[in-house]
N, C-alpha and C. Protein backbone atom coordinates (compact mmCIF):
# COMPACT_ATOMS: atom_id res chain seq x y z
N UNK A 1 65.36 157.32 130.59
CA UNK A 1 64.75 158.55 131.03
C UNK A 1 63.42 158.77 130.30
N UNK A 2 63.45 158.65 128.84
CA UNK A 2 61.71 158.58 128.17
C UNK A 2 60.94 157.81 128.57
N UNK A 3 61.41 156.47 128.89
CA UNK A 3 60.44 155.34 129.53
C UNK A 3 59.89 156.08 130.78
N UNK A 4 61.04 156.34 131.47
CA UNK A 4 60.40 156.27 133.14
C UNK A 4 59.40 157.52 133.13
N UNK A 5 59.66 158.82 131.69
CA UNK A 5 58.43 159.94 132.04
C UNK A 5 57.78 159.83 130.81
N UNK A 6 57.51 158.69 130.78
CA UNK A 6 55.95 158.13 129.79
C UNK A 6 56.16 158.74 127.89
N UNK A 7 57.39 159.21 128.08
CA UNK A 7 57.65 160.52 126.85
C UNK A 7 57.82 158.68 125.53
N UNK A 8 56.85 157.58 125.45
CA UNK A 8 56.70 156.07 124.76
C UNK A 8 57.15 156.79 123.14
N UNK A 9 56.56 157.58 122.82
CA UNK A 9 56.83 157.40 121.22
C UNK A 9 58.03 158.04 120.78
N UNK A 10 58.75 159.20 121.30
CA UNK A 10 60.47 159.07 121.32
C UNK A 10 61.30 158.05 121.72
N UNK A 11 61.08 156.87 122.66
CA UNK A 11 61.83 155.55 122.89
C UNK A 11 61.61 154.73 121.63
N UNK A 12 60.39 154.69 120.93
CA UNK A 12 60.50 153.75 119.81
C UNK A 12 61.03 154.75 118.54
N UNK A 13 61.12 156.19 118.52
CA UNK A 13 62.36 156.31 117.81
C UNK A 13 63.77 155.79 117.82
N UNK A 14 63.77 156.06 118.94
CA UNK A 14 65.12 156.23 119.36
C UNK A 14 65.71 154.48 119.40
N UNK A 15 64.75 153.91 119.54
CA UNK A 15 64.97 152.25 119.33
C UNK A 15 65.00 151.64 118.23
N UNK A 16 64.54 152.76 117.05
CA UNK A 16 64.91 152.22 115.73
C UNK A 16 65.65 152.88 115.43
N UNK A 17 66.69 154.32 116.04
CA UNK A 17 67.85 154.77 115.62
C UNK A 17 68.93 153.88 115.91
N UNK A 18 68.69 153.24 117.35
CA UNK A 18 69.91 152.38 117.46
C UNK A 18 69.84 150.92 116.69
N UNK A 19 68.30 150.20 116.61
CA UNK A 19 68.67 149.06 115.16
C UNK A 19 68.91 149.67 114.19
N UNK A 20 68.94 150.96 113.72
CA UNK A 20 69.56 151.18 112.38
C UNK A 20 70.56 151.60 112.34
N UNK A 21 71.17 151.97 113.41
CA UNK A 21 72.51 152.58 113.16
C UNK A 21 73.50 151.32 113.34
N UNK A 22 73.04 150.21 113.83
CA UNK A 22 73.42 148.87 114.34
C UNK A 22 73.50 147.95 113.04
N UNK A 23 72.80 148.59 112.29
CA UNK A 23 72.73 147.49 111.06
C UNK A 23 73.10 148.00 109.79
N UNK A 24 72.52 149.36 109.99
CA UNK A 24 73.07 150.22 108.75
C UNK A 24 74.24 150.48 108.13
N UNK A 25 74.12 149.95 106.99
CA UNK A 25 75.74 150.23 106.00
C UNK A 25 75.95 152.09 105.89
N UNK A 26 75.19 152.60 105.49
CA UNK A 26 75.51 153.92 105.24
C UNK A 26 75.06 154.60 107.08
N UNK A 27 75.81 154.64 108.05
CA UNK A 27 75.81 155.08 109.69
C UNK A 27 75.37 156.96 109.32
N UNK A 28 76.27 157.55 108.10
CA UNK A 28 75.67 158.70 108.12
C UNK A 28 74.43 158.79 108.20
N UNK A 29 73.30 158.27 107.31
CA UNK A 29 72.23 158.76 107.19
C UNK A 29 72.01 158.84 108.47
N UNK A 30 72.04 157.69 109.39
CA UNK A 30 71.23 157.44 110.52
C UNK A 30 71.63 159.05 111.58
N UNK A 31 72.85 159.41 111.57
CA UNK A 31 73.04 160.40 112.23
C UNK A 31 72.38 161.57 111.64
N UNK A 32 72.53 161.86 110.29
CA UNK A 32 71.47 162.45 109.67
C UNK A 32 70.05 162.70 110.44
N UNK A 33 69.44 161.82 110.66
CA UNK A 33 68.14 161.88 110.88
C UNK A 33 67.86 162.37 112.22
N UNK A 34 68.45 161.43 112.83
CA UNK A 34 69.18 162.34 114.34
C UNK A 34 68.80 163.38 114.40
N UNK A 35 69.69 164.76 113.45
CA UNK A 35 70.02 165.57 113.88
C UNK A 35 68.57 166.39 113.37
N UNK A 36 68.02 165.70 112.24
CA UNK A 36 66.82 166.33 111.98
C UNK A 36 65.43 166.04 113.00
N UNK A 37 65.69 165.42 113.95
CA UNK A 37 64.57 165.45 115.11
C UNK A 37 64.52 166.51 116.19
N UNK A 38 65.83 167.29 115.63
CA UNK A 38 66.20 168.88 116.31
C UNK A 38 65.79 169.67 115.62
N UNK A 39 65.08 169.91 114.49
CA UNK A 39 64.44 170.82 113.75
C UNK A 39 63.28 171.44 114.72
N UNK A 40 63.38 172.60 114.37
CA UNK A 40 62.45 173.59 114.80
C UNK A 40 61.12 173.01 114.91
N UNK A 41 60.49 172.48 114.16
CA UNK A 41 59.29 172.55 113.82
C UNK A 41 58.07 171.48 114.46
N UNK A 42 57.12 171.97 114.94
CA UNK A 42 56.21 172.10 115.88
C UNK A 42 56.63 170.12 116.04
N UNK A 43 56.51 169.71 117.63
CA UNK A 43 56.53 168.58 118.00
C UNK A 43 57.85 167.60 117.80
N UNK A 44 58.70 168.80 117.19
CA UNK A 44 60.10 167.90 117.19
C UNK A 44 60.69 167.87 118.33
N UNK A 45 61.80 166.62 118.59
CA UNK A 45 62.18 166.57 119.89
C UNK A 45 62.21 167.50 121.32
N UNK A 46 62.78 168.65 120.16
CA UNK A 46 63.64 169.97 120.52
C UNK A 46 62.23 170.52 121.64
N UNK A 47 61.12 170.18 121.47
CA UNK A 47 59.98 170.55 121.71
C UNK A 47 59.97 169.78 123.08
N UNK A 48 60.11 168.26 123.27
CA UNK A 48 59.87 167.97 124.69
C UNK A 48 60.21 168.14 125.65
N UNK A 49 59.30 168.17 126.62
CA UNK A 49 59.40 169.02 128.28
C UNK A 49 58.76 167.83 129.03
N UNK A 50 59.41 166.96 129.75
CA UNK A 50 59.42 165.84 130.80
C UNK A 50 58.00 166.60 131.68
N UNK A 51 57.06 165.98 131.83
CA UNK A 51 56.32 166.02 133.63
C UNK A 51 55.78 165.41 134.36
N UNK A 52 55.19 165.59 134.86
CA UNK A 52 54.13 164.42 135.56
C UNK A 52 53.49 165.35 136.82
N UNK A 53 52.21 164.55 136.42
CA UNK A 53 51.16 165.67 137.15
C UNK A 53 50.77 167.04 136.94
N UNK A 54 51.17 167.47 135.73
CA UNK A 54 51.26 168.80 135.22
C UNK A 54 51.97 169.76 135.88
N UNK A 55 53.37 169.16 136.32
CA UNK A 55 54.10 169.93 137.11
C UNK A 55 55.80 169.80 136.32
N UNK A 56 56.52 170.39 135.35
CA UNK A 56 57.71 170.30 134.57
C UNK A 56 58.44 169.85 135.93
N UNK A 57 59.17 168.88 135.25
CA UNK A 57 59.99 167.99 135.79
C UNK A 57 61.89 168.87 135.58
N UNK A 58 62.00 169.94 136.60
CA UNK A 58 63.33 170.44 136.09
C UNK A 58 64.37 169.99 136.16
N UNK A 59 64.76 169.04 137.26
CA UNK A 59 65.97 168.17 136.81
C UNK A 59 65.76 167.38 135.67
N UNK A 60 65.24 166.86 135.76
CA UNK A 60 64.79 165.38 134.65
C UNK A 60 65.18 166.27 133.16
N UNK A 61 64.03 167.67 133.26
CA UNK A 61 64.67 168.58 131.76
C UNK A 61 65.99 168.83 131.65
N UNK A 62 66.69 169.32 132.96
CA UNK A 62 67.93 169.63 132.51
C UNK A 62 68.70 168.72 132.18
N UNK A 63 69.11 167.59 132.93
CA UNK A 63 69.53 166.19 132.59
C UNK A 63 69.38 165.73 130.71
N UNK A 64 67.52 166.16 130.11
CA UNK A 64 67.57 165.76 128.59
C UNK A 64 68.60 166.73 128.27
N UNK A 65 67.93 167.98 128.55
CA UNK A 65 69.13 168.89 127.75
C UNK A 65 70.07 168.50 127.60
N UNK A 66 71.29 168.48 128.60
CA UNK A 66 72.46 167.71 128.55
C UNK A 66 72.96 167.21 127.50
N UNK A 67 71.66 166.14 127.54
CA UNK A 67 71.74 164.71 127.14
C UNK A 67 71.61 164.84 125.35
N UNK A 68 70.30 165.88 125.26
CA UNK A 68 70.13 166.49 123.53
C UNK A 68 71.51 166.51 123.27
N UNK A 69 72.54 167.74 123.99
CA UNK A 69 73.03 168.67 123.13
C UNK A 69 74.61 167.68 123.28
N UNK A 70 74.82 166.73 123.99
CA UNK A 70 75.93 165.44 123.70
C UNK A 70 75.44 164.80 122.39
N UNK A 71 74.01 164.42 122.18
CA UNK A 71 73.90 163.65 121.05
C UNK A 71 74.12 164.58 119.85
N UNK A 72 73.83 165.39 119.88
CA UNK A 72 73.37 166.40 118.86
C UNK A 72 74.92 166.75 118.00
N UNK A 73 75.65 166.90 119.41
CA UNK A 73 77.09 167.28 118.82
C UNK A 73 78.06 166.02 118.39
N UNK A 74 77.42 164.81 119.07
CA UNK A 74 77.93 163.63 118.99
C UNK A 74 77.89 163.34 116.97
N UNK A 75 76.66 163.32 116.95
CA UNK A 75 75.97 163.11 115.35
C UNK A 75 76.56 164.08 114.45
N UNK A 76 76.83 165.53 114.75
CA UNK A 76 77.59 166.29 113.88
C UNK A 76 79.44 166.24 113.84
N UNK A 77 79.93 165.38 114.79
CA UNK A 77 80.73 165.19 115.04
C UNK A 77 81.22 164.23 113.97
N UNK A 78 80.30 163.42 114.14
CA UNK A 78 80.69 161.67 113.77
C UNK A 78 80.27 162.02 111.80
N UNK A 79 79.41 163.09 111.70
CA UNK A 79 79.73 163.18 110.16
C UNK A 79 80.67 163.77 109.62
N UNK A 80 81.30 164.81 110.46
CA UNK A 80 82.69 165.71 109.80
C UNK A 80 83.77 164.74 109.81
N UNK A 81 83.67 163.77 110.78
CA UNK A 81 84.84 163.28 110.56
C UNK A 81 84.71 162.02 109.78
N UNK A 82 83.64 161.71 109.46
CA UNK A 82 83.46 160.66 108.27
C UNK A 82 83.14 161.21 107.37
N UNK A 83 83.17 162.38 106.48
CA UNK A 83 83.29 162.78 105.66
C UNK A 83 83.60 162.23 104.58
N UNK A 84 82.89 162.23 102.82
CA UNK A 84 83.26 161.69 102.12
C UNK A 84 84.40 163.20 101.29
C-alpha cells in the first residue's frame, strides 16, 4: 500500500523493521521502535494521509488506519506478553 501511493520513505522503514525484527536477538526493541513511529510529533507516521493528485485517498486512508492500529496493538501486545 506505501509503494503503490508513492508514501517510498515509510517502505524503507518499514523494510528495515522487518530485517531487524528478522534478525534481531532482542525482537522487543524492534517493536519498541514501532510503536515510537506513532508518536505525536510533527511527520511521524501517525501524520500520513495517502493521495494522489491532491485529492486524499479515503479508502486507501481508512484501510492504513486499520492497518496502523493492528500493528500498533500487535507491537504492544507482543511486549506484554514477552515481558521480562
Amino acid at each position: 500500500m506505501l509503494c503503490e501511493n508513492n508514501a517510498l520513505d515509510w517502505v524503507q522503514v518499514f523494510e528495515r523493521f522487518q530485517e531487524d525484527f528478522n534478525a534481531e536477538q532482542n525482537k522487543k526493541s524492534v517493536a519498541r521502535s514501532i510503536i515510537n513511529i506513532y508518536r505525536g510529533v510533527m511527520g511521524s507516521f501517525a501524520d500520513l494521509v495517502l493521495q494522489k493528485d491532491m485529492k486524499m485517498l479515503v479508502e486507501e486512508n481508512d484501510q492504513l488506519a486499520a492497518l496502523n492500529h493492528e500493528l500498533f496493538n500487535a507491537c504492544l501486545n507482543y511486549l506484554e506478553v514477552n515481558k521480562e
